[in-house]
C-alpha atoms as a PDB file:
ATOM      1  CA  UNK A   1     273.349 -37.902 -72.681  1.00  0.00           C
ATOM      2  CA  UNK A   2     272.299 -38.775 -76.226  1.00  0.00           C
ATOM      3  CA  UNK A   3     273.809 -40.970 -79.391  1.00  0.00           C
ATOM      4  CA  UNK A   4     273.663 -40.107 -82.461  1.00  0.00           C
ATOM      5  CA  UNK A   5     273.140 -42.859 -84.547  1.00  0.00           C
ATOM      6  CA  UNK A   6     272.858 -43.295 -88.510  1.00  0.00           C
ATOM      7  CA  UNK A   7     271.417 -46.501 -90.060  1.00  0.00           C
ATOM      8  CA  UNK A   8     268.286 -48.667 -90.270  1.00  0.00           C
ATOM      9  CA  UNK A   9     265.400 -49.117 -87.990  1.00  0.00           C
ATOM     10  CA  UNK A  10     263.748 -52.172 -86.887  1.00  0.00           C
ATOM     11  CA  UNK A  11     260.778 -52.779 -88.753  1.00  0.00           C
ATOM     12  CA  UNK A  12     261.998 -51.079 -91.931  1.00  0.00           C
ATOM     13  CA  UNK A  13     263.204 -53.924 -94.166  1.00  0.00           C
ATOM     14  CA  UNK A  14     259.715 -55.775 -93.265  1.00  0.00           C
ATOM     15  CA  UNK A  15     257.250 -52.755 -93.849  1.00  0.00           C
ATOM     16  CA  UNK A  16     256.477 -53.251 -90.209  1.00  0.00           C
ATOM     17  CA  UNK A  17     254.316 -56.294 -90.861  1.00  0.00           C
ATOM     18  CA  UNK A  18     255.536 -58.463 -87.641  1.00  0.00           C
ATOM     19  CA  UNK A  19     255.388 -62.013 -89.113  1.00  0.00           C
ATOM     20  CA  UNK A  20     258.553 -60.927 -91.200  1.00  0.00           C
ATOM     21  CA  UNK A  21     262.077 -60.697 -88.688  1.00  0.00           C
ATOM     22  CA  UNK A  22     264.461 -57.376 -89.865  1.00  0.00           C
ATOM     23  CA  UNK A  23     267.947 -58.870 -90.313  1.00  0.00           C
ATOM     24  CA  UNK A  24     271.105 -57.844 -88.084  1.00  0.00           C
ATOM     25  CA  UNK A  25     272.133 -54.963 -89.121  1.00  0.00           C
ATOM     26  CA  UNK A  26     275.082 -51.992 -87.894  1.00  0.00           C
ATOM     27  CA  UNK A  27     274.552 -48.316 -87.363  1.00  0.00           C
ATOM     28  CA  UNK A  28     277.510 -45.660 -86.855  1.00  0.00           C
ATOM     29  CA  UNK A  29     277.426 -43.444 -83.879  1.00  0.00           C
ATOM     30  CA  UNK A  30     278.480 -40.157 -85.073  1.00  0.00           C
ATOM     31  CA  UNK A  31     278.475 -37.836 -82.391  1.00  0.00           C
ATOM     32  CA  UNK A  32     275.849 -36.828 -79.369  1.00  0.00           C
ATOM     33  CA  UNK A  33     275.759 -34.811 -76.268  1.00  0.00           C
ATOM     34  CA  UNK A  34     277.647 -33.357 -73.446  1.00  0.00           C
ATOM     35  CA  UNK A  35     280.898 -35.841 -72.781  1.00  0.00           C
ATOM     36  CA  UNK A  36     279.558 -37.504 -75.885  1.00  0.00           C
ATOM     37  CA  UNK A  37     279.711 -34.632 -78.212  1.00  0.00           C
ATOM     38  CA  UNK A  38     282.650 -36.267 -80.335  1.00  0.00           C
ATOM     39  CA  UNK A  39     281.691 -39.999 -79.860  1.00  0.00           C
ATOM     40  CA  UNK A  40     282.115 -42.702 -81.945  1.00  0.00           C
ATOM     41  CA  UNK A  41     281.535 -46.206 -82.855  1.00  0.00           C
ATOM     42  CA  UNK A  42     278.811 -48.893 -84.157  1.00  0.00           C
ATOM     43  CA  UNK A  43     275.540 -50.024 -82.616  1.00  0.00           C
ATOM     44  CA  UNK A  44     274.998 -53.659 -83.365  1.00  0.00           C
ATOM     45  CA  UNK A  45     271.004 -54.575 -83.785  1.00  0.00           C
ATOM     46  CA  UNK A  46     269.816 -58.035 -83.617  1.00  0.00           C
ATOM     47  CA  UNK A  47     266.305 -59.041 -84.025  1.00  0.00           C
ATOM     48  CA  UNK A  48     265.882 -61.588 -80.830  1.00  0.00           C
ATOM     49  CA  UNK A  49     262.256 -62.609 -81.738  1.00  0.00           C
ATOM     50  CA  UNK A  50     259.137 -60.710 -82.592  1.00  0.00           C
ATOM     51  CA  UNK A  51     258.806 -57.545 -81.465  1.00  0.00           C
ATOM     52  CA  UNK A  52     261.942 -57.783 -79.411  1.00  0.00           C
ATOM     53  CA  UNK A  53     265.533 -56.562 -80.609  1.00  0.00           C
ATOM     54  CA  UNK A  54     268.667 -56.479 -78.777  1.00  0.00           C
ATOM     55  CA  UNK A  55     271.604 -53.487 -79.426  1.00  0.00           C
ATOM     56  CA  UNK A  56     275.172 -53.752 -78.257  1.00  0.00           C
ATOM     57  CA  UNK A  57     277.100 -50.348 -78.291  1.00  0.00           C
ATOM     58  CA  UNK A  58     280.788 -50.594 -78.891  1.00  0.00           C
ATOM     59  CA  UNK A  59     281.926 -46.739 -78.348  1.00  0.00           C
ATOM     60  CA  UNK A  60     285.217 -45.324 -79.186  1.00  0.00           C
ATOM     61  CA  UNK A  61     286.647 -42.083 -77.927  1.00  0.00           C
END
């Protein structure tokens, strides 16, 4: 199964220089795979500390 997600990456906003934390940020899901092939919803990405993010997925069918 696969997501497909449209939005920012981590690392982006900063030029990938690691000192600098990426803000929160959303993403749509927009489709994917298999029983996923018409998903939808957001991907919520919070930057946790350096190097380390954390994503919820909140997917509606």
């Amino acid at each position: 199964m696969l997501l497909s997600v449209r939005g920012m990456v981590f690392g982006i906003l900063t030029t990938g220089r690691p000192t600098l934390l990426p803000p929160s940020f959303d993403n749509a899901i927009t489709g994917g795979t298999g029983e996923f092939d018409q998903a939808r919803g957001q991907v919520h990405a919070d930057t946790i500390g350096t190097g380390k993010g954390r994503c919820t997925i909140d997917l509606d069918r």
